[in-house]
C-alpha atoms as a PDB file:
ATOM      1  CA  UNK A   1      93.257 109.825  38.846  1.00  0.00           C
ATOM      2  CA  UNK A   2      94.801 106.769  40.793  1.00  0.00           C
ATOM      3  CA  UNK A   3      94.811 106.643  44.101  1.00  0.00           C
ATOM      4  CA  UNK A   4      97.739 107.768  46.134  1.00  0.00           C
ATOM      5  CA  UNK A   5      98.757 104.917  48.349  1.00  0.00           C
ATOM      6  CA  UNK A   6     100.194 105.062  51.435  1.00  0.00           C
ATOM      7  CA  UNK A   7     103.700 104.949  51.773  1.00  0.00           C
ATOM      8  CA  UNK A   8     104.502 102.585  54.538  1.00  0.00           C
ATOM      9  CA  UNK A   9     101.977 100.130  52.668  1.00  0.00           C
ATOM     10  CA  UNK A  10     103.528 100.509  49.547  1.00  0.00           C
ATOM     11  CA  UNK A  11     106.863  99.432  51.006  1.00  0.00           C
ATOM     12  CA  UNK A  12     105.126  96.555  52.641  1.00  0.00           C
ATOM     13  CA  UNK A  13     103.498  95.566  49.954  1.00  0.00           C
ATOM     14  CA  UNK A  14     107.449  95.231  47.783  1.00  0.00           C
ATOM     15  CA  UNK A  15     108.798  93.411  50.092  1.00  0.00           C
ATOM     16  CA  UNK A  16     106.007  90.408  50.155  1.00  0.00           C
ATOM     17  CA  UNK A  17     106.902  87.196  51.171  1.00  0.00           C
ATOM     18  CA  UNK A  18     104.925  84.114  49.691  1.00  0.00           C
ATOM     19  CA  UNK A  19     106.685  81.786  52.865  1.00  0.00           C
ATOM     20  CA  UNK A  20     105.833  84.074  55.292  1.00  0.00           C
ATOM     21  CA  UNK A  21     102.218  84.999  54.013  1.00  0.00           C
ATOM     22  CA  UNK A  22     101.357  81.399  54.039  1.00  0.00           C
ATOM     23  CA  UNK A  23     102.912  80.601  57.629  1.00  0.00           C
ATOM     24  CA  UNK A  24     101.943  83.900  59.571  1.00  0.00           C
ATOM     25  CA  UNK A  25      98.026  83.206  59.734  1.00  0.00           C
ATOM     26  CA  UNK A  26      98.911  79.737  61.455  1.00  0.00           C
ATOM     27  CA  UNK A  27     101.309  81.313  63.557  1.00  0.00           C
ATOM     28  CA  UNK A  28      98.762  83.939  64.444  1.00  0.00           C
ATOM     29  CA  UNK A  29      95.725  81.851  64.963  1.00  0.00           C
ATOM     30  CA  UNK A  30      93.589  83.206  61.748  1.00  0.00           C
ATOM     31  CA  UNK A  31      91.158  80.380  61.500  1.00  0.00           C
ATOM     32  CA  UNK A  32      87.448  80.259  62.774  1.00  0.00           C
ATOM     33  CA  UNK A  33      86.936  80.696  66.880  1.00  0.00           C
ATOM     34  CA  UNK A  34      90.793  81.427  67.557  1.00  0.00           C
ATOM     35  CA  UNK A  35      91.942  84.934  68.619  1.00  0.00           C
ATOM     36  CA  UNK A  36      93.020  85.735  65.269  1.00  0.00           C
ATOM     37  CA  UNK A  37      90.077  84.988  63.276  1.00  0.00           C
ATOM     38  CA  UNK A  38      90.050  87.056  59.857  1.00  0.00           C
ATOM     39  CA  UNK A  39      93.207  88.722  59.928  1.00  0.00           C
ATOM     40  CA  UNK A  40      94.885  88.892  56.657  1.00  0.00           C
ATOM     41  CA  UNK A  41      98.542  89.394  56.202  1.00  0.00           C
ATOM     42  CA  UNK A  42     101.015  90.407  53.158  1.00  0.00           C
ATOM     43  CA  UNK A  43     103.792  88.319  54.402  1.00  0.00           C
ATOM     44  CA  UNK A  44     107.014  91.165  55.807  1.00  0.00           C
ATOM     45  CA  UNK A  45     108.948  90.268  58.704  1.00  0.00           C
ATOM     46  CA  UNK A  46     108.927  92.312  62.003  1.00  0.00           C
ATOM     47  CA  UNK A  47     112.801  93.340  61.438  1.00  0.00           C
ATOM     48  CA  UNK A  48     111.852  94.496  57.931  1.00  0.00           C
ATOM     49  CA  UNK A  49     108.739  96.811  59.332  1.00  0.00           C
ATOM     50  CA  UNK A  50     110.969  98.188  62.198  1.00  0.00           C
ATOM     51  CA  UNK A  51     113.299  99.493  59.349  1.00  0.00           C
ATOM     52  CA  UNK A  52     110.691 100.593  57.372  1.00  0.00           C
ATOM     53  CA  UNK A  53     109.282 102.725  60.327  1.00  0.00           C
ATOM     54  CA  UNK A  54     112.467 104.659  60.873  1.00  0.00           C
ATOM     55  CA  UNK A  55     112.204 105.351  57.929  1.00  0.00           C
ATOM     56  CA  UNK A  56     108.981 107.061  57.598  1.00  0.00           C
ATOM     57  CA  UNK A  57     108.223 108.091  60.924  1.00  0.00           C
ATOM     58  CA  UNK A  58     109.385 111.870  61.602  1.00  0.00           C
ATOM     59  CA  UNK A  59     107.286 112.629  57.854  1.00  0.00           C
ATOM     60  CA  UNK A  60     104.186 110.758  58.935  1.00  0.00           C
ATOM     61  CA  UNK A  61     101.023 112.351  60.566  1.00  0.00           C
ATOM     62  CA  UNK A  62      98.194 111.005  62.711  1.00  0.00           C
ATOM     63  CA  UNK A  63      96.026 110.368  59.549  1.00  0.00           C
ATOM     64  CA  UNK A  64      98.077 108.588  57.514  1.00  0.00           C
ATOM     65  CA  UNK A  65      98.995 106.332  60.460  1.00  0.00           C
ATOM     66  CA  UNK A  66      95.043 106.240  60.711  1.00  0.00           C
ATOM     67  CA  UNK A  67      94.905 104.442  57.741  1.00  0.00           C
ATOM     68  CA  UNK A  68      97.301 101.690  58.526  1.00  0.00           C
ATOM     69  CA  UNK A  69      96.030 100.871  61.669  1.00  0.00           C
ATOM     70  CA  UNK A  70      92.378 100.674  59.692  1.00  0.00           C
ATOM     71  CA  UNK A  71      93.933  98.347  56.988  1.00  0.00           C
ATOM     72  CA  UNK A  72      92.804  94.977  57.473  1.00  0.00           C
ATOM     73  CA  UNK A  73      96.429  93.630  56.726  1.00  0.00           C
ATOM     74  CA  UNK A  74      97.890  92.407  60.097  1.00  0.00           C
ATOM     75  CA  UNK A  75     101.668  94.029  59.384  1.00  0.00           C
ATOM     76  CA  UNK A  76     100.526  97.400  58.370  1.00  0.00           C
ATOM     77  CA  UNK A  77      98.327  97.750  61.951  1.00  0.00           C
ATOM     78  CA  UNK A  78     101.842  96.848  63.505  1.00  0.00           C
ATOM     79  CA  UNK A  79     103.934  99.658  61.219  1.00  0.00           C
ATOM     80  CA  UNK A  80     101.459 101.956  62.377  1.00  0.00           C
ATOM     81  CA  UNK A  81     102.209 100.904  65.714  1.00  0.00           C
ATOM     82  CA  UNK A  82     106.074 101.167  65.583  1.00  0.00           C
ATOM     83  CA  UNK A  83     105.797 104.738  63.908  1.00  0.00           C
ATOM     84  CA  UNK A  84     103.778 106.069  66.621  1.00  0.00           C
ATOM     85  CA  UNK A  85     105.912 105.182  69.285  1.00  0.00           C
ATOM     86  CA  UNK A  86     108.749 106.454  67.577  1.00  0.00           C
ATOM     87  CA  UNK A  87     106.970 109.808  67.116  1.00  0.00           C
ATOM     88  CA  UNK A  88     106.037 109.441  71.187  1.00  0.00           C
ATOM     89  CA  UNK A  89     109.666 108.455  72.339  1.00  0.00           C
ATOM     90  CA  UNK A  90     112.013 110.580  69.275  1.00  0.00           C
ATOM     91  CA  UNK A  91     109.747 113.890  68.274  1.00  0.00           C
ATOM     92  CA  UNK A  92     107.007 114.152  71.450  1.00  0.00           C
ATOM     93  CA  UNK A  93     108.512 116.982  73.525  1.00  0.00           C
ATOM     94  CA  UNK A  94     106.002 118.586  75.332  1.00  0.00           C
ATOM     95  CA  UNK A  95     103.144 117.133  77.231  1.00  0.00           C
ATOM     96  CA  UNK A  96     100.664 117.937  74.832  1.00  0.00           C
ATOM     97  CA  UNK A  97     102.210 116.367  71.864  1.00  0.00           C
ATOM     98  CA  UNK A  98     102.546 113.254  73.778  1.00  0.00           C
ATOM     99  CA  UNK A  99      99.236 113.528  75.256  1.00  0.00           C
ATOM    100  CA  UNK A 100      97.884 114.004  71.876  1.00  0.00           C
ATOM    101  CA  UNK A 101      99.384 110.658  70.772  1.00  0.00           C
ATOM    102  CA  UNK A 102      97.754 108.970  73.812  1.00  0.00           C
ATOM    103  CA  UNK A 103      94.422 110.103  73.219  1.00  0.00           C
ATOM    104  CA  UNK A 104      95.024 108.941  69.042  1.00  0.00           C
ATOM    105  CA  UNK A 105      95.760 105.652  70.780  1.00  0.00           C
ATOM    106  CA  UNK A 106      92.544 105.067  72.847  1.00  0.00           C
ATOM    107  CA  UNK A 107      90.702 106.156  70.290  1.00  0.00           C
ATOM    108  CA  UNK A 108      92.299 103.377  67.785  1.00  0.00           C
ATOM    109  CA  UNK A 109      92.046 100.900  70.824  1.00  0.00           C
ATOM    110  CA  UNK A 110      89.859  98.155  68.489  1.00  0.00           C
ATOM    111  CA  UNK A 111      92.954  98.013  65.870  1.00  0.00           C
ATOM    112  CA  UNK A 112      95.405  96.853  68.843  1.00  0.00           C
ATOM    113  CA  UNK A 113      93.966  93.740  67.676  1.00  0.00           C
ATOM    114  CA  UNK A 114      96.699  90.799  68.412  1.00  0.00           C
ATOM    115  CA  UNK A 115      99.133  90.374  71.254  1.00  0.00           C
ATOM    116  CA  UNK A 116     101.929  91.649  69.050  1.00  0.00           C
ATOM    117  CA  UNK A 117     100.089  94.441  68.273  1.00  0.00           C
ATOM    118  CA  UNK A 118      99.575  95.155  72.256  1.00  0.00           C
ATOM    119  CA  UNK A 119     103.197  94.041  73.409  1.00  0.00           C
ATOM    120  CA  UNK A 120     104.735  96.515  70.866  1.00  0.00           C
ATOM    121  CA  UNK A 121     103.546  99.427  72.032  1.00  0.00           C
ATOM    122  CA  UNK A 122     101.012  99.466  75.227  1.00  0.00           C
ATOM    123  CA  UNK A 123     104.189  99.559  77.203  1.00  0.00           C
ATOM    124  CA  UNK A 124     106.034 102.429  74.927  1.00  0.00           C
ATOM    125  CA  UNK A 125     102.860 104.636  75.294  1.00  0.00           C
ATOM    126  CA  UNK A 126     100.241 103.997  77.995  1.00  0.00           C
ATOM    127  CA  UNK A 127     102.778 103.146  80.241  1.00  0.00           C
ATOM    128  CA  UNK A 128     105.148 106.119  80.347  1.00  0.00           C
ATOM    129  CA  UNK A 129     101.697 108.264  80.277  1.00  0.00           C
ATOM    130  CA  UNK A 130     100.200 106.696  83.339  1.00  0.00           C
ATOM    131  CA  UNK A 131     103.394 106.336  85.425  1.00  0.00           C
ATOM    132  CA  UNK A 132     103.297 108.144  88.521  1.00  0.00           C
ATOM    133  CA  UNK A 133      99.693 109.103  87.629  1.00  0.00           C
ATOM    134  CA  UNK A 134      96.061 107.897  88.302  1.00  0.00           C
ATOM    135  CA  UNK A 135      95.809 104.055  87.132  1.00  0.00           C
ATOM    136  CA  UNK A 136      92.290 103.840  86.635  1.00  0.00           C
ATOM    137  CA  UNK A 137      91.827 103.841  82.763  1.00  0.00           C
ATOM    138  CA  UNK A 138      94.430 101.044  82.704  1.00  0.00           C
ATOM    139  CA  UNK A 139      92.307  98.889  85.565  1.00  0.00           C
ATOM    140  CA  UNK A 140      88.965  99.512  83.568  1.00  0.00           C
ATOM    141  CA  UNK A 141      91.008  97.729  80.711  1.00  0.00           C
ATOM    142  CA  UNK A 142      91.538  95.086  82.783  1.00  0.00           C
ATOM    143  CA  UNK A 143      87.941  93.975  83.710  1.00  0.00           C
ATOM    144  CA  UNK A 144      86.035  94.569  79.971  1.00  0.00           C
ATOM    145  CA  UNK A 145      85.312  91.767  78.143  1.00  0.00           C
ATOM    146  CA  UNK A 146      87.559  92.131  75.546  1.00  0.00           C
ATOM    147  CA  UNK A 147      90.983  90.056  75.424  1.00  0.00           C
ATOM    148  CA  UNK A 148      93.007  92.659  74.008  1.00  0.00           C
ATOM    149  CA  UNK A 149      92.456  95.453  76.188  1.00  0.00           C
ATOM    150  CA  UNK A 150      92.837  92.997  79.075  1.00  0.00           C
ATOM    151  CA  UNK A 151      95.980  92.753  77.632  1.00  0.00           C
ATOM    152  CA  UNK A 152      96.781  95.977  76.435  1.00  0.00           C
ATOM    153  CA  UNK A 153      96.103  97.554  80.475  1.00  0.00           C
ATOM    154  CA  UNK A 154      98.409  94.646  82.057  1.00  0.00           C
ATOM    155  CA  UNK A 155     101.162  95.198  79.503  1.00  0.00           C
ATOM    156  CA  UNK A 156     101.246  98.851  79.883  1.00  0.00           C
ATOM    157  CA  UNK A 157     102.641  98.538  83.644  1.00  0.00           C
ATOM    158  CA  UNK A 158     105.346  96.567  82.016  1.00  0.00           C
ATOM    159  CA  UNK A 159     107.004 100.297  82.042  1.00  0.00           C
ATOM    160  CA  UNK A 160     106.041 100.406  86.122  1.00  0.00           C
ATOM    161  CA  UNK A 161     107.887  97.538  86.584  1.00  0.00           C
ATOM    162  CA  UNK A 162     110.876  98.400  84.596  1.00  0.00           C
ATOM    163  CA  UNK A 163     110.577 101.610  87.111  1.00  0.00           C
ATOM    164  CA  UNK A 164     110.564  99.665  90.203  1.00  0.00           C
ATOM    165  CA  UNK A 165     106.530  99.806  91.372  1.00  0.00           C
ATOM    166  CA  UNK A 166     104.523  96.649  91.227  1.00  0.00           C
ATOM    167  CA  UNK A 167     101.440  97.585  93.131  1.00  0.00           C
ATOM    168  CA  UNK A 168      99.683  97.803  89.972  1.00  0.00           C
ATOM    169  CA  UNK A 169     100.494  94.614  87.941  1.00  0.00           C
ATOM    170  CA  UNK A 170      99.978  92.421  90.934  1.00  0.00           C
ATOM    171  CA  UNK A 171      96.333  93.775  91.279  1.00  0.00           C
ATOM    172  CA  UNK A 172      95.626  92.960  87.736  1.00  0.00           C
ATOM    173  CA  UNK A 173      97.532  89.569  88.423  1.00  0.00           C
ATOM    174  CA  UNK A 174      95.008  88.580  91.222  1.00  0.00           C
ATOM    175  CA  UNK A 175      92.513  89.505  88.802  1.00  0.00           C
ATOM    176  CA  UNK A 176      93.208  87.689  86.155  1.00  0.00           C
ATOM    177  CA  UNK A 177      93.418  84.194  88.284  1.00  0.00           C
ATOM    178  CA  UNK A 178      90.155  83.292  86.981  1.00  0.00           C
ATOM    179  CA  UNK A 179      90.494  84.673  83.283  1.00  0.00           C
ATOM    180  CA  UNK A 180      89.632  81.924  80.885  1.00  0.00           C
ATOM    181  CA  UNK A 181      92.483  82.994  77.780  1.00  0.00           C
ATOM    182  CA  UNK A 182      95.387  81.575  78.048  1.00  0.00           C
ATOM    183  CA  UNK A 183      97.047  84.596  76.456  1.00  0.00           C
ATOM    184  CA  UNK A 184      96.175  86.609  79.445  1.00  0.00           C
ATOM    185  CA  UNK A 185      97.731  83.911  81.607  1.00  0.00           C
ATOM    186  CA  UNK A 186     100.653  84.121  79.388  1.00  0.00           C
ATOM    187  CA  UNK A 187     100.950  87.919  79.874  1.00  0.00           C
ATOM    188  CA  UNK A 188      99.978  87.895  83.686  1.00  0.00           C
ATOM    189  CA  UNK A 189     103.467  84.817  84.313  1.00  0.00           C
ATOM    190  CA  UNK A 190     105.532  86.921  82.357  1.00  0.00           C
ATOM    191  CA  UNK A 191     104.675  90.505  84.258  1.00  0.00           C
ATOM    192  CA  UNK A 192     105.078  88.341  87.251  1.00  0.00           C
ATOM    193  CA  UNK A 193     108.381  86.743  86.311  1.00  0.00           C
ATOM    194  CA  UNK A 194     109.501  90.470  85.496  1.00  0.00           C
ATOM    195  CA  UNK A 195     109.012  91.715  89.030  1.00  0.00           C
ATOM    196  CA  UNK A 196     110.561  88.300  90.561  1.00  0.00           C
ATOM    197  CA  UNK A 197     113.753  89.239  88.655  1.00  0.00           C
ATOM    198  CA  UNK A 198     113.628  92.376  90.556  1.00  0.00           C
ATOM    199  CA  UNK A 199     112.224  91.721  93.827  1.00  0.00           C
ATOM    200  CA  UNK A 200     112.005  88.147  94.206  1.00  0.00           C
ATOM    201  CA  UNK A 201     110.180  88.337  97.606  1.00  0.00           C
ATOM    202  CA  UNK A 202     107.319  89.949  95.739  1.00  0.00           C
ATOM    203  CA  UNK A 203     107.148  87.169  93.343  1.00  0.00           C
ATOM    204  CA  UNK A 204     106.925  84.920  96.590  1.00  0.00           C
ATOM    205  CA  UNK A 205     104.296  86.299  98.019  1.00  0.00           C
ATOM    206  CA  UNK A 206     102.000  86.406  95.158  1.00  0.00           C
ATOM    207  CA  UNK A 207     102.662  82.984  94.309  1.00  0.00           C
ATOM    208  CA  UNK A 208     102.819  81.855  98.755  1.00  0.00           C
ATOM    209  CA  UNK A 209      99.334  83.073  98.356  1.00  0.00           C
ATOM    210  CA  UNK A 210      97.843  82.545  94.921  1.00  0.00           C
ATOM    211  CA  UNK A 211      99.663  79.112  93.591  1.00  0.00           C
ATOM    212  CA  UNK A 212      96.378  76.693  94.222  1.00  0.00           C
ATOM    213  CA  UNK A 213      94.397  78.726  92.430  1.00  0.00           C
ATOM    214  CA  UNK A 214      97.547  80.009  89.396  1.00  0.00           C
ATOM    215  CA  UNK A 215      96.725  78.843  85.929  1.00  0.00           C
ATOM    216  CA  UNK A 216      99.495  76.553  85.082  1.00  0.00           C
ATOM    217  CA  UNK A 217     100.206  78.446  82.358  1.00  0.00           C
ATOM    218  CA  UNK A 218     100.153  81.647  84.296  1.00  0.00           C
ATOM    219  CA  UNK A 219     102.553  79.581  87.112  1.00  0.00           C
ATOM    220  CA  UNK A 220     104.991  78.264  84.587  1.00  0.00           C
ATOM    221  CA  UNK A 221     105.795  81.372  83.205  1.00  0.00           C
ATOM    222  CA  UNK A 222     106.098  83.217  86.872  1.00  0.00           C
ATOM    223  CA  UNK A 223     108.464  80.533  87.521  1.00  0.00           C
ATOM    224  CA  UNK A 224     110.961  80.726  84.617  1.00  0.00           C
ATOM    225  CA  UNK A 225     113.623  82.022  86.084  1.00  0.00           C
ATOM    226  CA  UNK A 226     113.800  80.250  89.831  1.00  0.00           C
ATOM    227  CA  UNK A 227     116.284  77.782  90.511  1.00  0.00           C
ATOM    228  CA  UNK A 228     115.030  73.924  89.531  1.00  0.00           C
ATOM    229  CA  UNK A 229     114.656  72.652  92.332  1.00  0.00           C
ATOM    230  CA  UNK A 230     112.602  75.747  93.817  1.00  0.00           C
ATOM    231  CA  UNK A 231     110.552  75.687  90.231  1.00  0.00           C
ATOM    232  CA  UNK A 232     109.831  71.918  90.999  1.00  0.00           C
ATOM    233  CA  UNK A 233     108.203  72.898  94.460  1.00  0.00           C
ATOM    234  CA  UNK A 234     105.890  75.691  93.075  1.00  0.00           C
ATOM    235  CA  UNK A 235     104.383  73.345  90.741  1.00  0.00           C
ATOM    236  CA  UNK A 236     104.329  70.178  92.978  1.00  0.00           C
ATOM    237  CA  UNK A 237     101.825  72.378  94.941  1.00  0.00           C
ATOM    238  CA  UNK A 238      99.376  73.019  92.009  1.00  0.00           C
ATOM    239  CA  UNK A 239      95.785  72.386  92.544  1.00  0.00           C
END
């Protein structure tokens, strides 16, 4: 008998494209010692996935979107994704349902394996789960060794700052000063710039105190949204 396939793969799988499967392992560093290494793709554009999830997301159950995120092709891992935080936001009502998804999450943490992957959803589901809560599983994140759960706890307070507290993302911040991936310095400017366009004096006084020692990239992208001439002054003072 032949193998049922699953049905968000199957639809991925259709709508293939040749361009896209040949420019998508560049774009997502695939080759050997870059972030990416190994990952395989089919070639289906994030706009065509998000459709695809609405469309199978209130049938779908934890298993099935098991076996996406344990496929080895890069899209189905981000279908996955998009379905469970559709279930979380559209069909979690009660605590436990949502807690359920959380704990499916952690325990799939290894297939959050790209920073698309992680900016997708760390924010849709760790973050509204740890709001207002204790922090700590999102800090341990922070300090492993592992890039993408260093990414995936400093993304998740993306939904803190969106809620007006900071305290947390500016701890990980300092931490991440000396972090040698630029990805991380990438996320850490871009969680800053986020609370600058909320509470600029904030975003002053992490940078008043930590610009000598700021990554550039991590600086750069802090620093987006400032007036020139007030941009030009942060980095003139660079180490």
């Amino acid at each position: 008998m032949k193998k049922k396939i699953n049905p968000v793969l199957e639809e991925l799988l259709s709508a293939k494209d040749p361009v896209k499967e040949a420019f998508f392992p560049r774009f997502f560093k695939t080759g050997k010692g870059e972030y990416g290494y190994g990952d395989k793709f089919i070639g289906v554009t994030v706009p065509i996935q998000r459709k695809i999830a609405l469309r199978h997301y209130i049938d779908m159950d934890l298993k099935e979107i098991h076996v996406l995120l344990h496929s080895d092709f890069h899209e189905a891992r981000l279908t996955g994704l998009l379905v469970l935080v559709l279930k979380f936001e559209k069909l979690a009502k009660s605590e436990k349902e949502k807690s359920d998804i959380v704990s499916f999450y952690k325990s799939n943490l290894s297939r959050i394996n790209n920073w698309d992957l992680v900016d997708t959803s760390a924010e849709k589901i760790l973050g509204p789960h740890y709001f207002g809560k204790n922090t700590k599983y999102l800090h341990d994140l922070t300090k492993t060794k592992n890039l993408w759960e260093n990414r995936i706890g400093i993304m998740s307070t993306f939904h803190f700052i969106k809620k007006g507290e900071f305290a947390d993302t500016l701890i990980m911040c300092e931490l991440f000063l000396d972090h040698k991936q630029d990805l991380i310095h990438k996320a850490s400017g871009w969680m800053l710039r986020e609370i600058g366009k909320r509470d600029k004096k904030q975003l002053i006084l992490f940078l008043t105190k930590h610009v000598s020692k700021m990554p550039r990239t991590m600086l750069r992208y802090s620093i987006e949204k400032l007036p020139e001439k007030e941009r030009l002054n942060w980095l003139s003072q660079e180490d």
